[in-house]
N, C-alpha and C. Protein backbone atom coordinates (compact mmCIF):
# COMPACT_ATOMS: atom_id res chain seq x y z
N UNK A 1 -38.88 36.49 -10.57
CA UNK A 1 -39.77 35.65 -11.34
C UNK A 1 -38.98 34.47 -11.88
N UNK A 2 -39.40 33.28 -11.54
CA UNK A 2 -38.43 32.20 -11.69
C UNK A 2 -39.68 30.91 -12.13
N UNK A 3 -39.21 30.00 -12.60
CA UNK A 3 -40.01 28.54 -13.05
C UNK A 3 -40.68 28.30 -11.68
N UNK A 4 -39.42 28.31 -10.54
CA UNK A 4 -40.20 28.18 -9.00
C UNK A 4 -41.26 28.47 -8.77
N UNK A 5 -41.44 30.39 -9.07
CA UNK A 5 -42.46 30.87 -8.72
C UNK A 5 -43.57 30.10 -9.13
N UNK A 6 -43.64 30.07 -10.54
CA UNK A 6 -44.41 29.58 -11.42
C UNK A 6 -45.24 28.13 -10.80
N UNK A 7 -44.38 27.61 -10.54
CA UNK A 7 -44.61 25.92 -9.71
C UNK A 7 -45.68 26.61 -8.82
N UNK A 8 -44.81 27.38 -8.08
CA UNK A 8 -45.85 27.47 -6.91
C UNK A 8 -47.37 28.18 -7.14
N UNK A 9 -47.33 28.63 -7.87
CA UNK A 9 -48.80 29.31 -7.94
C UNK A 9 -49.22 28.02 -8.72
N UNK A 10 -48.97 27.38 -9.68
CA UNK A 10 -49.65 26.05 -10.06
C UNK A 10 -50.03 25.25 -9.53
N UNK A 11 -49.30 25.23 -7.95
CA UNK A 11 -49.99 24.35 -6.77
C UNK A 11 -51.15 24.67 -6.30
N UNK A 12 -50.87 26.07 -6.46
CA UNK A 12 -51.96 26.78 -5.69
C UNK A 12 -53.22 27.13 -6.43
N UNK A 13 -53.33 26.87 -7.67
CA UNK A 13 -54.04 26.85 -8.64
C UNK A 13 -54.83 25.56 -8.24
N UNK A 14 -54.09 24.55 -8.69
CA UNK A 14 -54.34 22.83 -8.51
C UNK A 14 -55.30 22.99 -6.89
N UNK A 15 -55.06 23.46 -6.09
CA UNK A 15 -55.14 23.27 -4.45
C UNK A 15 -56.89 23.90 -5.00
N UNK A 16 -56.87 25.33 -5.33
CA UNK A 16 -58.16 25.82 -5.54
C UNK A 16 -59.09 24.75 -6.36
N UNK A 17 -58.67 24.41 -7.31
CA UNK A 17 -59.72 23.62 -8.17
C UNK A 17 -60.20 22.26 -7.62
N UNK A 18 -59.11 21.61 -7.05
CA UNK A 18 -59.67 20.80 -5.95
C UNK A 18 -60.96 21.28 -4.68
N UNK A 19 -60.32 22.39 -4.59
CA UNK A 19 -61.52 22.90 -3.48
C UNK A 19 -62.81 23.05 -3.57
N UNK A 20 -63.16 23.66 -5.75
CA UNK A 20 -63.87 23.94 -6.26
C UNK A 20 -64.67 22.45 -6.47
N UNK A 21 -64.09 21.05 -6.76
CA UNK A 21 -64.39 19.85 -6.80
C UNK A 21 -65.32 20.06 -5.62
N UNK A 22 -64.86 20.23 -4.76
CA UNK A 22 -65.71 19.60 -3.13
C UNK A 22 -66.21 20.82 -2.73
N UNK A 23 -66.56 21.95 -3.15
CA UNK A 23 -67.50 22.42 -3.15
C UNK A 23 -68.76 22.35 -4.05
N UNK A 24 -68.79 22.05 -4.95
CA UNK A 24 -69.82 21.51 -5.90
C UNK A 24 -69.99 20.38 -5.56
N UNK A 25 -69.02 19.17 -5.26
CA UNK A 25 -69.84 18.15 -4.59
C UNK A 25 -70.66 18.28 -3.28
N UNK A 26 -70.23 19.08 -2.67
CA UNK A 26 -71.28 19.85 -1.84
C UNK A 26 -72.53 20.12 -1.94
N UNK A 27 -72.16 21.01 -3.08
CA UNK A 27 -73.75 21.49 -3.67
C UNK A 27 -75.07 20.43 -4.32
N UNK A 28 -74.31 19.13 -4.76
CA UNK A 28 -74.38 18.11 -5.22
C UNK A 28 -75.07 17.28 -4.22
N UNK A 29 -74.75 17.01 -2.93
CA UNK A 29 -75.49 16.47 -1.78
C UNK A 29 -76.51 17.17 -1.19
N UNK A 30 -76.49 18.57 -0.84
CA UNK A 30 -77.80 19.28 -0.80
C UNK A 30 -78.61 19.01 -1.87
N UNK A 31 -78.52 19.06 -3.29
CA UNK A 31 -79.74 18.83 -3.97
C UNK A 31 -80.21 17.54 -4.59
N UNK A 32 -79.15 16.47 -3.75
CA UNK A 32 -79.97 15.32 -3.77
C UNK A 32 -80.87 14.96 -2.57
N UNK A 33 -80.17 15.66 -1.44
CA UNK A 33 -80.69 15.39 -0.24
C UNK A 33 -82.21 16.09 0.08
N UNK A 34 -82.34 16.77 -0.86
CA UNK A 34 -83.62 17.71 -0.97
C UNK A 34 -83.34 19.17 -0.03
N UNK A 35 -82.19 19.46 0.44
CA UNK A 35 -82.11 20.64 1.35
C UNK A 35 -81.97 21.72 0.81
N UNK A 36 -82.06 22.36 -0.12
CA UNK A 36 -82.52 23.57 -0.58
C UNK A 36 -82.04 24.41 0.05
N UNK A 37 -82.69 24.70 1.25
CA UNK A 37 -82.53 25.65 2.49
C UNK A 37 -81.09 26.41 1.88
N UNK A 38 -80.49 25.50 2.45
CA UNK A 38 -78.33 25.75 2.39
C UNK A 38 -77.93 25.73 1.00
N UNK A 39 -78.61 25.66 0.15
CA UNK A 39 -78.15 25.99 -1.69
C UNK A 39 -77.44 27.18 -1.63
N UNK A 40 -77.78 28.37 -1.05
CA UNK A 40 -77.19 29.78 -1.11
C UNK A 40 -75.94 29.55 -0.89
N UNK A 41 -75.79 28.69 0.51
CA UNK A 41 -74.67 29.06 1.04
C UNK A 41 -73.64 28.74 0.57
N UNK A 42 -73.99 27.58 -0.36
CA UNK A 42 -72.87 26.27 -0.85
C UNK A 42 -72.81 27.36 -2.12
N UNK A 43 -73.39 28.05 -2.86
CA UNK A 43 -73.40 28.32 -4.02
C UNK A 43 -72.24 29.89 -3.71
N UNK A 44 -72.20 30.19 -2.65
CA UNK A 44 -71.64 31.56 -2.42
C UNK A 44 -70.35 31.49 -2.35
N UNK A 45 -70.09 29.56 -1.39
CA UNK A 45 -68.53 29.35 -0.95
C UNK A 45 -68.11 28.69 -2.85
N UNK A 46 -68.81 28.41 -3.68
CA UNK A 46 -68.22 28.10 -5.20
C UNK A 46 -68.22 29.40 -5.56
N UNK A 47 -68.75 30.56 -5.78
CA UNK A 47 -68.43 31.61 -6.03
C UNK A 47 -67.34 32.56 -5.60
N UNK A 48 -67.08 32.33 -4.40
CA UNK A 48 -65.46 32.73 -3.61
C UNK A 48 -64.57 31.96 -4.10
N UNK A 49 -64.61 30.82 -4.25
CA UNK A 49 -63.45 30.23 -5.19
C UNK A 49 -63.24 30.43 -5.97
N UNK A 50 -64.55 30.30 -6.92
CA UNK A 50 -63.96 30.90 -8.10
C UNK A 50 -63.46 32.23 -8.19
N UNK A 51 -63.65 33.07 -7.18
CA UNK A 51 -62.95 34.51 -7.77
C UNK A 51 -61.12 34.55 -7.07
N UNK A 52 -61.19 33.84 -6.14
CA UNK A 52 -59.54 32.93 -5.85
C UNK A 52 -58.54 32.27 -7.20
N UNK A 53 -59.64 31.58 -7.69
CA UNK A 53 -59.47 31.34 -9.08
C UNK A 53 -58.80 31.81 -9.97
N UNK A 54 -59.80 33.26 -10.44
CA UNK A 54 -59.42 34.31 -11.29
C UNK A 54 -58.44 35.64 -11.18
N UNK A 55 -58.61 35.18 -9.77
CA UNK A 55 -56.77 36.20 -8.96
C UNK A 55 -55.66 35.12 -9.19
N UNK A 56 -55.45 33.77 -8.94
CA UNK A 56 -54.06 33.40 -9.02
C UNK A 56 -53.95 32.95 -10.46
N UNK A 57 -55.27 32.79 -11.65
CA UNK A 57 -55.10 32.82 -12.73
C UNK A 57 -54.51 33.76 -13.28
N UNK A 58 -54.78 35.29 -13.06
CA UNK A 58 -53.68 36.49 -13.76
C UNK A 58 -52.38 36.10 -13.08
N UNK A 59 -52.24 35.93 -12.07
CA UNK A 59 -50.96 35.86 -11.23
C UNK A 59 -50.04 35.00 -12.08
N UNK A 60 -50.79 33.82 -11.99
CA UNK A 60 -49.81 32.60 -13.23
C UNK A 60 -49.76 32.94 -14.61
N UNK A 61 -50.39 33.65 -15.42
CA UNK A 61 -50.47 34.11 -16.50
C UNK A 61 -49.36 35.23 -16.72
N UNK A 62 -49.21 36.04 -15.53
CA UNK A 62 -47.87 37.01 -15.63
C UNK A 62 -46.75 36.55 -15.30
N UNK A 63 -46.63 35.37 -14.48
CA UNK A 63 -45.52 34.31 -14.24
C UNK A 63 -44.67 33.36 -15.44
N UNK A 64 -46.19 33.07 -15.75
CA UNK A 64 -45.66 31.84 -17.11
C UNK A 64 -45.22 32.87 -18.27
N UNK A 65 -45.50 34.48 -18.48
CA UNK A 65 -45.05 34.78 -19.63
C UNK A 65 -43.89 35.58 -19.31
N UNK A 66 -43.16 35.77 -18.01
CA UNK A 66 -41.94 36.04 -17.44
C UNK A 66 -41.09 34.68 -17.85
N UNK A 67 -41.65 33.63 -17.42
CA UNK A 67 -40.81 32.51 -17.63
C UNK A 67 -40.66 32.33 -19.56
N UNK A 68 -42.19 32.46 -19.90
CA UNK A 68 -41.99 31.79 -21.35
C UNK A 68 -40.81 32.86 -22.03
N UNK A 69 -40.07 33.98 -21.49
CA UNK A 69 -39.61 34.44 -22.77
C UNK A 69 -38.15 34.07 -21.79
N UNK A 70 -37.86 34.41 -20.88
CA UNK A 70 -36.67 33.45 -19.93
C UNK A 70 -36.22 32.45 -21.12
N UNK A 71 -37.29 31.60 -21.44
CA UNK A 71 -36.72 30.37 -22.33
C UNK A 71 -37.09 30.16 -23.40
N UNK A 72 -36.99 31.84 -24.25
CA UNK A 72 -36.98 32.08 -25.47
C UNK A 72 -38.43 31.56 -26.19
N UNK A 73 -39.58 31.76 -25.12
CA UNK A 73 -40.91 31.11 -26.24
C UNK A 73 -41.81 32.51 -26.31
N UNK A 74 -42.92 32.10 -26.92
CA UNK A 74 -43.54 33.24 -26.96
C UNK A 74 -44.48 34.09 -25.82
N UNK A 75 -44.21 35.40 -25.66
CA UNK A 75 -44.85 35.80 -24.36
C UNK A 75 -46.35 35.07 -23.61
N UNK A 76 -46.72 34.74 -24.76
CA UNK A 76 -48.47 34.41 -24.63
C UNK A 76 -48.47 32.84 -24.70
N UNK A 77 -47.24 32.21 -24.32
CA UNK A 77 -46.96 30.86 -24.75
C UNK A 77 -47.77 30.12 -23.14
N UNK A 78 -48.69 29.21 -24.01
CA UNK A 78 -49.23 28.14 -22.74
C UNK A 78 -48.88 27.39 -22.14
N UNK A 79 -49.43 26.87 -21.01
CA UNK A 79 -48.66 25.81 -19.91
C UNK A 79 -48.27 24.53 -21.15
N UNK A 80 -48.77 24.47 -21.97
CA UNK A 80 -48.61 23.00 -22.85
C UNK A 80 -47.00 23.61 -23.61
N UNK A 81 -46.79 24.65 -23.88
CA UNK A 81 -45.95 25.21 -25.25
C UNK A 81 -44.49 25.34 -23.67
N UNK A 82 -45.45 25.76 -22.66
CA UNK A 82 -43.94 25.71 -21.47
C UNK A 82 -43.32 24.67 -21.14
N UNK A 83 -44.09 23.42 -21.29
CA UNK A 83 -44.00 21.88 -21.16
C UNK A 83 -42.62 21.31 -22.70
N UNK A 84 -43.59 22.07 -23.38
CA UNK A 84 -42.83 21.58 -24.07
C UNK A 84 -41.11 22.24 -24.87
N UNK A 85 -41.47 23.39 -24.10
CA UNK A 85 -40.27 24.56 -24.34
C UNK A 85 -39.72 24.51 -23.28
N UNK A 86 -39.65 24.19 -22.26
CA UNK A 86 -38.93 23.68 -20.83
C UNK A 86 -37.63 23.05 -21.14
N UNK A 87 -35.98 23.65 -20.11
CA UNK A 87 -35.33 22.75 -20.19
C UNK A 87 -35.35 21.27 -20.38
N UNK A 88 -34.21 20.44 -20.64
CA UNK A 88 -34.46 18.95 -20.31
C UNK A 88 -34.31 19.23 -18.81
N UNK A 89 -34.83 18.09 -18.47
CA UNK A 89 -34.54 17.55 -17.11
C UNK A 89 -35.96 17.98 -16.11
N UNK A 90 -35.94 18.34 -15.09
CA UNK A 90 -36.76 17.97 -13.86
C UNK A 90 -38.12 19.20 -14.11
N UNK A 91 -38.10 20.79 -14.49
CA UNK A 91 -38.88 20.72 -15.03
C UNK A 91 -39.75 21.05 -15.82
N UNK A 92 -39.21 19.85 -16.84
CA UNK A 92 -40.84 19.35 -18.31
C UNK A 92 -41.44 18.89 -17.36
N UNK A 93 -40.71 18.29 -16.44
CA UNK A 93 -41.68 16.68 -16.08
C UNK A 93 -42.48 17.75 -14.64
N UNK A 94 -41.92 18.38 -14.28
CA UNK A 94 -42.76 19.04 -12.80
C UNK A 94 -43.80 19.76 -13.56
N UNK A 95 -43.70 20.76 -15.32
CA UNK A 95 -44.87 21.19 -15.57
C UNK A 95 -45.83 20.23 -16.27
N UNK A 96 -45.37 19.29 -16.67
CA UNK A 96 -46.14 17.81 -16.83
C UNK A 96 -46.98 17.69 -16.08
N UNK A 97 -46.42 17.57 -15.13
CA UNK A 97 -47.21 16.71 -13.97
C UNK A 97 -48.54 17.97 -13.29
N UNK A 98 -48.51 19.00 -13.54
CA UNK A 98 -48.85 20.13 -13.31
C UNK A 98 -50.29 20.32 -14.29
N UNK A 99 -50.00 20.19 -15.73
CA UNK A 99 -50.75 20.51 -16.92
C UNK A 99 -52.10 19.14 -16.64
N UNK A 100 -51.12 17.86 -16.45
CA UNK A 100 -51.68 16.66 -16.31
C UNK A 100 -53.03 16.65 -15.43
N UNK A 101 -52.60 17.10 -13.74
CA UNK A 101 -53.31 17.42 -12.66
C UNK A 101 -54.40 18.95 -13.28
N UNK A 102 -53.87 19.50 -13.84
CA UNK A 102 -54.99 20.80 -14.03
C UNK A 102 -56.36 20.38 -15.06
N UNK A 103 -55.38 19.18 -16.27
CA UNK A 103 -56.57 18.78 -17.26
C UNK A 103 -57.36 17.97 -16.15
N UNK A 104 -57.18 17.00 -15.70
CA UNK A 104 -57.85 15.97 -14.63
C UNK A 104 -58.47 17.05 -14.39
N UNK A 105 -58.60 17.55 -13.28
CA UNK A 105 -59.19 18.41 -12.46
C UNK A 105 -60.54 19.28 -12.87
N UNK A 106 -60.27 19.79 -13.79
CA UNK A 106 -61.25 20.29 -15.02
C UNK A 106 -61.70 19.82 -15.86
N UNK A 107 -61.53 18.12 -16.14
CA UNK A 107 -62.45 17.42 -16.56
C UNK A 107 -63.46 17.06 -15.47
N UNK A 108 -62.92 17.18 -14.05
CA UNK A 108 -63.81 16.48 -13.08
C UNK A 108 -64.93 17.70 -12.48
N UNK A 109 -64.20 18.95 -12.65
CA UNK A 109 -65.11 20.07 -12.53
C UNK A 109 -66.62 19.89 -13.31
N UNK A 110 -66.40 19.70 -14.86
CA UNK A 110 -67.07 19.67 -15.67
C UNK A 110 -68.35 18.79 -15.22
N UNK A 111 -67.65 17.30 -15.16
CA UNK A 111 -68.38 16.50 -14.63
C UNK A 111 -69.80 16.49 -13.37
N UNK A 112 -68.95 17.22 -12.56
CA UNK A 112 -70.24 17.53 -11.42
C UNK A 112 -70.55 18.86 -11.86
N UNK A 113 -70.00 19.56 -12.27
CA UNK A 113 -71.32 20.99 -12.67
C UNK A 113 -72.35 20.59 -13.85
N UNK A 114 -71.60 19.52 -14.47
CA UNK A 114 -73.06 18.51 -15.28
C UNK A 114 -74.10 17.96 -14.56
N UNK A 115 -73.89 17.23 -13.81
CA UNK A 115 -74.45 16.39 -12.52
C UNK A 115 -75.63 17.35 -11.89
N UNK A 116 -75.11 18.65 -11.50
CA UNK A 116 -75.51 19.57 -10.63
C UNK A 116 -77.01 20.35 -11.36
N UNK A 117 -76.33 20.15 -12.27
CA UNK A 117 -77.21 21.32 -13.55
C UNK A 117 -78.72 19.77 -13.77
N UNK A 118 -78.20 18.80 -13.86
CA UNK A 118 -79.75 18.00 -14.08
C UNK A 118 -80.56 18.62 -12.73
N UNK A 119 -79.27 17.95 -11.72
CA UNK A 119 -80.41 18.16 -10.59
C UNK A 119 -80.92 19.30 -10.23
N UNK A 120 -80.54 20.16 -10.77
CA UNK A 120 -80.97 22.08 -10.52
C UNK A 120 -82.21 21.72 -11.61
N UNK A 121 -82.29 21.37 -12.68
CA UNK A 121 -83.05 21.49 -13.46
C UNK A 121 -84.71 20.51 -12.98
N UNK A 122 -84.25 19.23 -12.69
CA UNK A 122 -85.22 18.30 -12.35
C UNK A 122 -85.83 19.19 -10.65
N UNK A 123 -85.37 20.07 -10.24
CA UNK A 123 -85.76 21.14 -8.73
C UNK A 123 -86.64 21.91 -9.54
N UNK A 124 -85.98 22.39 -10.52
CA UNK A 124 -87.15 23.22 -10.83
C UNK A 124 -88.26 23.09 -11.58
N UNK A 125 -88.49 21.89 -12.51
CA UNK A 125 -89.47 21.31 -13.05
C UNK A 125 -90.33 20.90 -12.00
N UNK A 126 -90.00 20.09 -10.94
CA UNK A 126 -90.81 19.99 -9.70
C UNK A 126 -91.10 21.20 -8.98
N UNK A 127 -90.72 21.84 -8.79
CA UNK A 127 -91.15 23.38 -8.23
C UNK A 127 -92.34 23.92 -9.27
N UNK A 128 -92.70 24.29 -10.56
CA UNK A 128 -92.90 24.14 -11.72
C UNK A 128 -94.36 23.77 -11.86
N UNK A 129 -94.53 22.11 -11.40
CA UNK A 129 -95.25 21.57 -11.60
C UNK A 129 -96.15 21.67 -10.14
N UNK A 130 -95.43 21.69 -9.04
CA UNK A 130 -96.08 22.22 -7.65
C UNK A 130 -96.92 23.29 -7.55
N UNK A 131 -96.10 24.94 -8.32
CA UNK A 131 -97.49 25.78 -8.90
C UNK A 131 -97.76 25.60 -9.52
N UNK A 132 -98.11 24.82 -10.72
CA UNK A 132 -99.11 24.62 -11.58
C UNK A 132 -100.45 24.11 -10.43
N UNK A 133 -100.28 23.73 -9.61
CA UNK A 133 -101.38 22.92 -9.09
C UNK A 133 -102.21 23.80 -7.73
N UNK A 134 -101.32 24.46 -7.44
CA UNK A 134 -101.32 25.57 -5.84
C UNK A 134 -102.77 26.72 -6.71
N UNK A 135 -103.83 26.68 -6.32
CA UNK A 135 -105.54 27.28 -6.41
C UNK A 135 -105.94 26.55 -7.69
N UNK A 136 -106.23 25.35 -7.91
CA UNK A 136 -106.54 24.50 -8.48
C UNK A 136 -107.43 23.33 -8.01
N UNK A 137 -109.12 23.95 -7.87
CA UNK A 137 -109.68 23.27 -7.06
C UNK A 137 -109.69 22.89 -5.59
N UNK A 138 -109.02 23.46 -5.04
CA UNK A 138 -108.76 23.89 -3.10
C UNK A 138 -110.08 24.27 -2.92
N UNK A 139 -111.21 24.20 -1.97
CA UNK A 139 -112.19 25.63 -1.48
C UNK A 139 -111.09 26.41 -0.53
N UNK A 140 -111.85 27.69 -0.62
CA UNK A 140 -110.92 28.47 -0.10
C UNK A 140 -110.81 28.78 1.23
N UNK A 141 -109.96 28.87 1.72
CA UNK A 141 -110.36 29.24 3.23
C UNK A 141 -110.53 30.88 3.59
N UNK A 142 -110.59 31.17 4.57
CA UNK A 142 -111.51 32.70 4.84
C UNK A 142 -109.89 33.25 5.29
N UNK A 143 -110.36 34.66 4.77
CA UNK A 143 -108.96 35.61 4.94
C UNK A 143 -109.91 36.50 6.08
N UNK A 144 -108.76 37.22 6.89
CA UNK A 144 -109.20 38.01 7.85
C UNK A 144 -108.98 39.43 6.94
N UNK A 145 -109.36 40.69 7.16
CA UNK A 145 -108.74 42.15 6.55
C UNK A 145 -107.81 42.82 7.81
N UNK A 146 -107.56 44.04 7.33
CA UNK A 146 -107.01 44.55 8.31
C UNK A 146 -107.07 44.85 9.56
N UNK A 147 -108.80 44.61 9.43
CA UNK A 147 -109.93 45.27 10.77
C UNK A 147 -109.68 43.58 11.46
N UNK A 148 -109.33 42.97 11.05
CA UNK A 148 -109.35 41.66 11.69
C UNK A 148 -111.45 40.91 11.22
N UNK A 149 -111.66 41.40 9.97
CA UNK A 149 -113.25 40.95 10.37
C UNK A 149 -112.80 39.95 9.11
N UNK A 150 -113.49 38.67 9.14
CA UNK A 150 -113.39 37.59 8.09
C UNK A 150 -113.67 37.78 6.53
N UNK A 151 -113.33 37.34 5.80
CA UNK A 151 -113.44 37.62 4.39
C UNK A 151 -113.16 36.83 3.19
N UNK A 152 -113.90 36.37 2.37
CA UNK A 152 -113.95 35.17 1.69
C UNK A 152 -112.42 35.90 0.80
N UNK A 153 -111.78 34.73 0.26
CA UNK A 153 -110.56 34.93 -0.70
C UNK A 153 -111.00 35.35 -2.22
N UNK A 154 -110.08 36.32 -2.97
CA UNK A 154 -110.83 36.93 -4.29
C UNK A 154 -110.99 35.24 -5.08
N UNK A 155 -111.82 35.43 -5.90
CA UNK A 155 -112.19 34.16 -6.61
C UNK A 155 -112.52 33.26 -5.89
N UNK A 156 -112.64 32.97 -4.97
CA UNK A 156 -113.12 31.82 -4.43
C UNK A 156 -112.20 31.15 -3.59
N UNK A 157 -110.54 31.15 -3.54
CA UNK A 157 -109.60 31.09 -3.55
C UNK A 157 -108.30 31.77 -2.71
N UNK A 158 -107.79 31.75 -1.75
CA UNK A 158 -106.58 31.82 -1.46
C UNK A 158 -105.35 32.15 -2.31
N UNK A 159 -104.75 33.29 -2.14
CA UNK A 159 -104.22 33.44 -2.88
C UNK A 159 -102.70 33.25 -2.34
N UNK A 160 -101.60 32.35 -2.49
CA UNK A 160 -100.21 32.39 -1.64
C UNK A 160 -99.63 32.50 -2.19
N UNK A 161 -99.00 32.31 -3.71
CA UNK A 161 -97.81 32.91 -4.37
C UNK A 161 -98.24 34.34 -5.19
N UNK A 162 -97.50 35.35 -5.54
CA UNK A 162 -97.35 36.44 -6.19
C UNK A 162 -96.91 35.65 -7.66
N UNK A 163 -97.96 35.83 -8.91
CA UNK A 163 -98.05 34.95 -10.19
C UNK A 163 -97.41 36.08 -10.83
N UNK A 164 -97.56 37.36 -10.53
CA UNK A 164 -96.82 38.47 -11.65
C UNK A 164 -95.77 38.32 -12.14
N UNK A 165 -94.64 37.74 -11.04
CA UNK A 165 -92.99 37.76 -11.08
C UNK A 165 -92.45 36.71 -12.48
């Protein structure tokens, strides 16, 4: 367990959250583009990341508190307190540059899961307002039964969504 190690899972940290960026911008072009359809899919590959995420997050968390007591800080000491409890020389400035790239990154996360969340929201107000209107003055058209013999719809009406749920 060395500062090295440490670096390196911070890359690899940095590498994921980037990924997490462009997968939500992903998700971000399907629901401007109106495609719906592929929402699952995009929403499944941000959910695999994030649990990539939350594995090399313990990983660095047992790293950085190998390192933080290495250089006399406190076990539970943060990437900011390692920055600043870090030898002189090459690296403050490599977990600098590290802390720097992780805040960026997670401000930009923030940003499009903001973005994402109107447009999830403005989907479903239109969805919303679509049944409000679905057996609302339609005449109805004729249902067949099981026997295959014709049969007016209950109320007058067609019935196509299930209203219970």
């Amino acid at each position: 367990m060395s500062a090295n190690d440490l670096s390196t899972l911070l890359w690899r940290e940095r590498e994921l959250l980037d990924m997490l960026v462009f997968k939500l911008e992903e998700e971000q072009l399907l629901l401007t583009a109106g495609r719906s359809k592929w929402l699952h899919h995009a929403t499944r590959e941000v959910e695999a990341v994030l649990g990539h995420l939350r594995t090399t997050g313990i990983e660095r968390t047992v790293e950085a508190s190998a390192v933080a007591i290495e250089w006399g800080l406190p076990e539970d000491a943060t990437l900011r307190q390692l920055v600043d409890g870090a030898p002189d020389g090459a690296w403050r400035e490599i977990l600098q540059s590290h802390l720097s790239a992780l805040t960026a990154l997670t401000a930009q996360i923030a940003d499009v899961r903001d973005t994402n969340l109107t447009y999830l929201r403005a989907a479903t107000r239109a969805t919303q307002e679509t049944l409000a209107t679905v057996g609302t003055g339609a005449p109805a058209s004729q249902e067949y039964t099981g026997r295959g013999v014709r049969q007016s719809g209950s109320g007058g009406y067609a019935h196509l969504f299930d209203r219970r749920a």
